[in-house]
Protein backbone atom coordinates (compact mmCIF):
# COMPACT_ATOMS: atom_id res chain seq x y z
CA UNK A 1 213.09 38.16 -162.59
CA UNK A 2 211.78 35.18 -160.59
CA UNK A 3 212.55 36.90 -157.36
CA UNK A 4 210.11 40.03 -158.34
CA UNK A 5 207.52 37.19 -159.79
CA UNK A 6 207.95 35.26 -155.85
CA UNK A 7 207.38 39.22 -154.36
CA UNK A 8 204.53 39.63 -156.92
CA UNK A 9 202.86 36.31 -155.64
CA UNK A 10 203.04 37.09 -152.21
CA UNK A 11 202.14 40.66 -152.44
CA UNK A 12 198.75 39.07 -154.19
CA UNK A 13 198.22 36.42 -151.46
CA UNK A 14 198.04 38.76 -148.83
CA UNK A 15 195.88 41.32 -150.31
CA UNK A 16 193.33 38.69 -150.98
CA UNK A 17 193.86 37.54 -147.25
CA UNK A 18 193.21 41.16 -146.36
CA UNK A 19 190.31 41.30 -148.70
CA UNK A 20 188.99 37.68 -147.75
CA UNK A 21 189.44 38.58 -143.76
CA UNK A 22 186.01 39.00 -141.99
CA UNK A 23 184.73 42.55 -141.06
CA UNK A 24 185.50 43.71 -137.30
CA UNK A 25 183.15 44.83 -135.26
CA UNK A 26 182.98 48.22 -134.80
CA UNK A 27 183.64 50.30 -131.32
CA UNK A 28 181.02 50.93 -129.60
CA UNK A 29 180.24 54.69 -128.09
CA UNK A 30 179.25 54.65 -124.93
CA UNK A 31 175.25 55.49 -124.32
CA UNK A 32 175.84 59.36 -121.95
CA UNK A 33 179.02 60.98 -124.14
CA UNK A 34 178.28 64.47 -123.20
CA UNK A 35 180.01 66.41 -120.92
CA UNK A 36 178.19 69.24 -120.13
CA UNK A 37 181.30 71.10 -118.12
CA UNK A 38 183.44 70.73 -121.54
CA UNK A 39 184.40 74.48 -122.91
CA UNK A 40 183.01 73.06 -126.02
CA UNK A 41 179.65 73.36 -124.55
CA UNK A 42 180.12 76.71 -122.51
CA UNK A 43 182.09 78.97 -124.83
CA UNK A 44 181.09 78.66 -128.60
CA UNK A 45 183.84 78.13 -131.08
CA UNK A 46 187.38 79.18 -132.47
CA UNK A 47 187.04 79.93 -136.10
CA UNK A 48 190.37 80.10 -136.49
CA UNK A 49 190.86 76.20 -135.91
CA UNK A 50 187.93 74.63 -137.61
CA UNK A 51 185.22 73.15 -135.69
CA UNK A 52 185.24 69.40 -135.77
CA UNK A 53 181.78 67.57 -135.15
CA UNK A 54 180.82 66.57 -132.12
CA UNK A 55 177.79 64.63 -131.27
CA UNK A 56 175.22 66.71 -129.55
CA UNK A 57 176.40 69.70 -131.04
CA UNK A 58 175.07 72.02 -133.26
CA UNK A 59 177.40 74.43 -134.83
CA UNK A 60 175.77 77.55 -135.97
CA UNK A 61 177.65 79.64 -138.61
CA UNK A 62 176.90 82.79 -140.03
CA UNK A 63 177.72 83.48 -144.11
CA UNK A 64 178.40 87.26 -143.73
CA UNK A 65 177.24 89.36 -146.60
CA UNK A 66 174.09 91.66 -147.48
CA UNK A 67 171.53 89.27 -145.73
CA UNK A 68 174.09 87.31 -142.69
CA UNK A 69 172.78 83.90 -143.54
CA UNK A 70 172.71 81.34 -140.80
CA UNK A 71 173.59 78.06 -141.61
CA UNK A 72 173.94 74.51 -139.19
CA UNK A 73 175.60 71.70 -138.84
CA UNK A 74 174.84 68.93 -138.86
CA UNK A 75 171.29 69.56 -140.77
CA UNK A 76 169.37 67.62 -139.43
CA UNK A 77 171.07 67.62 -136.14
CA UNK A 78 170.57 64.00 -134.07
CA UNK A 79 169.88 62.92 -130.76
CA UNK A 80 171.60 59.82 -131.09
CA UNK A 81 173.94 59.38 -127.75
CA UNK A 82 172.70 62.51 -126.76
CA UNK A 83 170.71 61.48 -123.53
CA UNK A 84 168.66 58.55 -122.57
CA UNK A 85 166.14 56.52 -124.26
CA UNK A 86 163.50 59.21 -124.42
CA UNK A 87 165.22 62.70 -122.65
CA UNK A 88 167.55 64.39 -125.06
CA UNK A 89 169.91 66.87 -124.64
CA UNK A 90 171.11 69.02 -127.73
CA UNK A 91 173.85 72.26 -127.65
CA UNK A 92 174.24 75.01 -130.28
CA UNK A 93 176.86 76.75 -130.44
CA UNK A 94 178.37 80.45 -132.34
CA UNK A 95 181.55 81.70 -132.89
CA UNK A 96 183.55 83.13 -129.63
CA UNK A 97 184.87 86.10 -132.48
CA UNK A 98 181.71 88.43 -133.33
CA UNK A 99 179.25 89.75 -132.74
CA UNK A 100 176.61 86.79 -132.80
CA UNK A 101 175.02 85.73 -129.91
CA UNK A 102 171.85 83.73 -128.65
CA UNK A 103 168.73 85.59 -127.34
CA UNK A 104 168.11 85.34 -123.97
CA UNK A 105 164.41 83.82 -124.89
CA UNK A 106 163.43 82.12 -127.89
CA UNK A 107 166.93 80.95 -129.70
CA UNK A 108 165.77 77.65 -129.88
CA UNK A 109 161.98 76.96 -130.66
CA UNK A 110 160.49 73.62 -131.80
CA UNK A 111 157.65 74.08 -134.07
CA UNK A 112 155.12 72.52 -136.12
CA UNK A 113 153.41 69.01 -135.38
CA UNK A 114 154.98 66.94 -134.17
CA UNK A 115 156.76 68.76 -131.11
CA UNK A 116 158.59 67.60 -128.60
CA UNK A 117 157.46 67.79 -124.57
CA UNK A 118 159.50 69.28 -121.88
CA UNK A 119 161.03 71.00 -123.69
CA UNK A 120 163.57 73.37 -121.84
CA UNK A 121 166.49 75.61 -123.79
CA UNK A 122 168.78 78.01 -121.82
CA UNK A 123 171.58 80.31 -122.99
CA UNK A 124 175.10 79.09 -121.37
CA UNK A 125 178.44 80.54 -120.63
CA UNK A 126 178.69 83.68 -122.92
CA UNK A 127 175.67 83.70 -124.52
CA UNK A 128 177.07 81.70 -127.83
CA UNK A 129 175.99 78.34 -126.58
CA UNK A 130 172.20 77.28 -125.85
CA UNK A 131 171.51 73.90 -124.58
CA UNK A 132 168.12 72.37 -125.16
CA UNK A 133 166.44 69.39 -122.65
CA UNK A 134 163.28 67.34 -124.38
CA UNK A 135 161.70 64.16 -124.28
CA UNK A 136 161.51 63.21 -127.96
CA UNK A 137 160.07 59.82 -129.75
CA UNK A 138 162.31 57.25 -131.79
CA UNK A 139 162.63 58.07 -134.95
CA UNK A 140 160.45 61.29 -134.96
CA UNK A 141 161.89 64.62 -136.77
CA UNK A 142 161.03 67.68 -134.94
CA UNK A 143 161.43 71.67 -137.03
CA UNK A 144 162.74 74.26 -134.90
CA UNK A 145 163.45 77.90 -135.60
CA UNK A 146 166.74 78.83 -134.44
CA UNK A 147 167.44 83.00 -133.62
CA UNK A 148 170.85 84.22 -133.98
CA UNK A 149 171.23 88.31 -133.41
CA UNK A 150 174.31 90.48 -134.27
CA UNK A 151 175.14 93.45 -132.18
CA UNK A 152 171.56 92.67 -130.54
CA UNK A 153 169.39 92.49 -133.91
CA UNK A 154 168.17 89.38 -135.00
CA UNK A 155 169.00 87.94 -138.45
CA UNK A 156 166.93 86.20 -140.40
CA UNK A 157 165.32 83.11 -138.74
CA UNK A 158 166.50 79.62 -140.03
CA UNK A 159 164.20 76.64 -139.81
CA UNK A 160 166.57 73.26 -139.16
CA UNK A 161 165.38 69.73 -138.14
CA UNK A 162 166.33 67.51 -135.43
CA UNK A 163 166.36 63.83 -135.88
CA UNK A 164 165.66 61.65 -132.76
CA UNK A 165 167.71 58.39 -133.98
């Protein structure tokens, strides 16, 4: 019995060291983590293996029933690592399976006020990944309307936000 009660003590002691023991600093990321050349930005997505997050990507998903939903995510997607201080650089990406893909114009377009300037998106790889260039402000949200189509119609358009963090 005094053995367990000496186990019992210690046990205790060194949770509250644990507890007691100052927080770490955290890792830092380093500023440029995208690599544009990664199939992960030039081919879309397995949906057999389920897409992880990765910053500065947008993973587009489509609910298939009556009306072929789109939904993204992250919502609100953000810039943060994604680029320098002021020139972003976002991907969205579909399914490889399907038959979803980007339009060759217009899958990507920032709306309302505020907008973003220079802004540039281009379809990649096999037309299930678009990759979008701007020059956003800190801490500005920007709307965009993203265009999906299936077997060359387009869905219904979703309007997402982007964050610049």
């Amino acid at each position: 019995m005094r053995n367990q009660r000496c186990v019992l003590m210690a046990v205790t002691c060194a949770l509250a060291a644990c507890a007691a023991a100052p927080d770490r600093p955290k890792p830092t990321t380093p500023k440029s983590s995208i690599d544009p050349s990664s199939l992960v930005y030039t081919q879309g997505y397995d949906l057999a293996t389920n897409p992880r997050p990765e910053r500065c990507l947008v993973t587009v998903y489509i609910l298939e029933d009556e009306n072929d939903q789109i939904v993204v995510s992250p919502e609100p997607a953000t810039t943060k690592f994604c680029g320098g201080p002021t020139t972003k650089m976002l991907f969205w990406r579909l399914p490889v399976q399907g038959a979803y893909t980007f339009p060759a114009t217009g899958a990507i377009v920032f709306k309302a006020t505020p907008m973003p300037t220079n802004v540039e998106c281009t379809r990649q790889g096999n037309d299930r990944i678009v990759r979008c260039i701007f020059d956003a402000v800190e801490g500005q949200t920007y709307k965009y309307a993203l265009t999906v189509l299936k077997n060359g119609v387009a869905l219904p358009i979703l309007d997402p936000t982007v964050f610049n963090n």
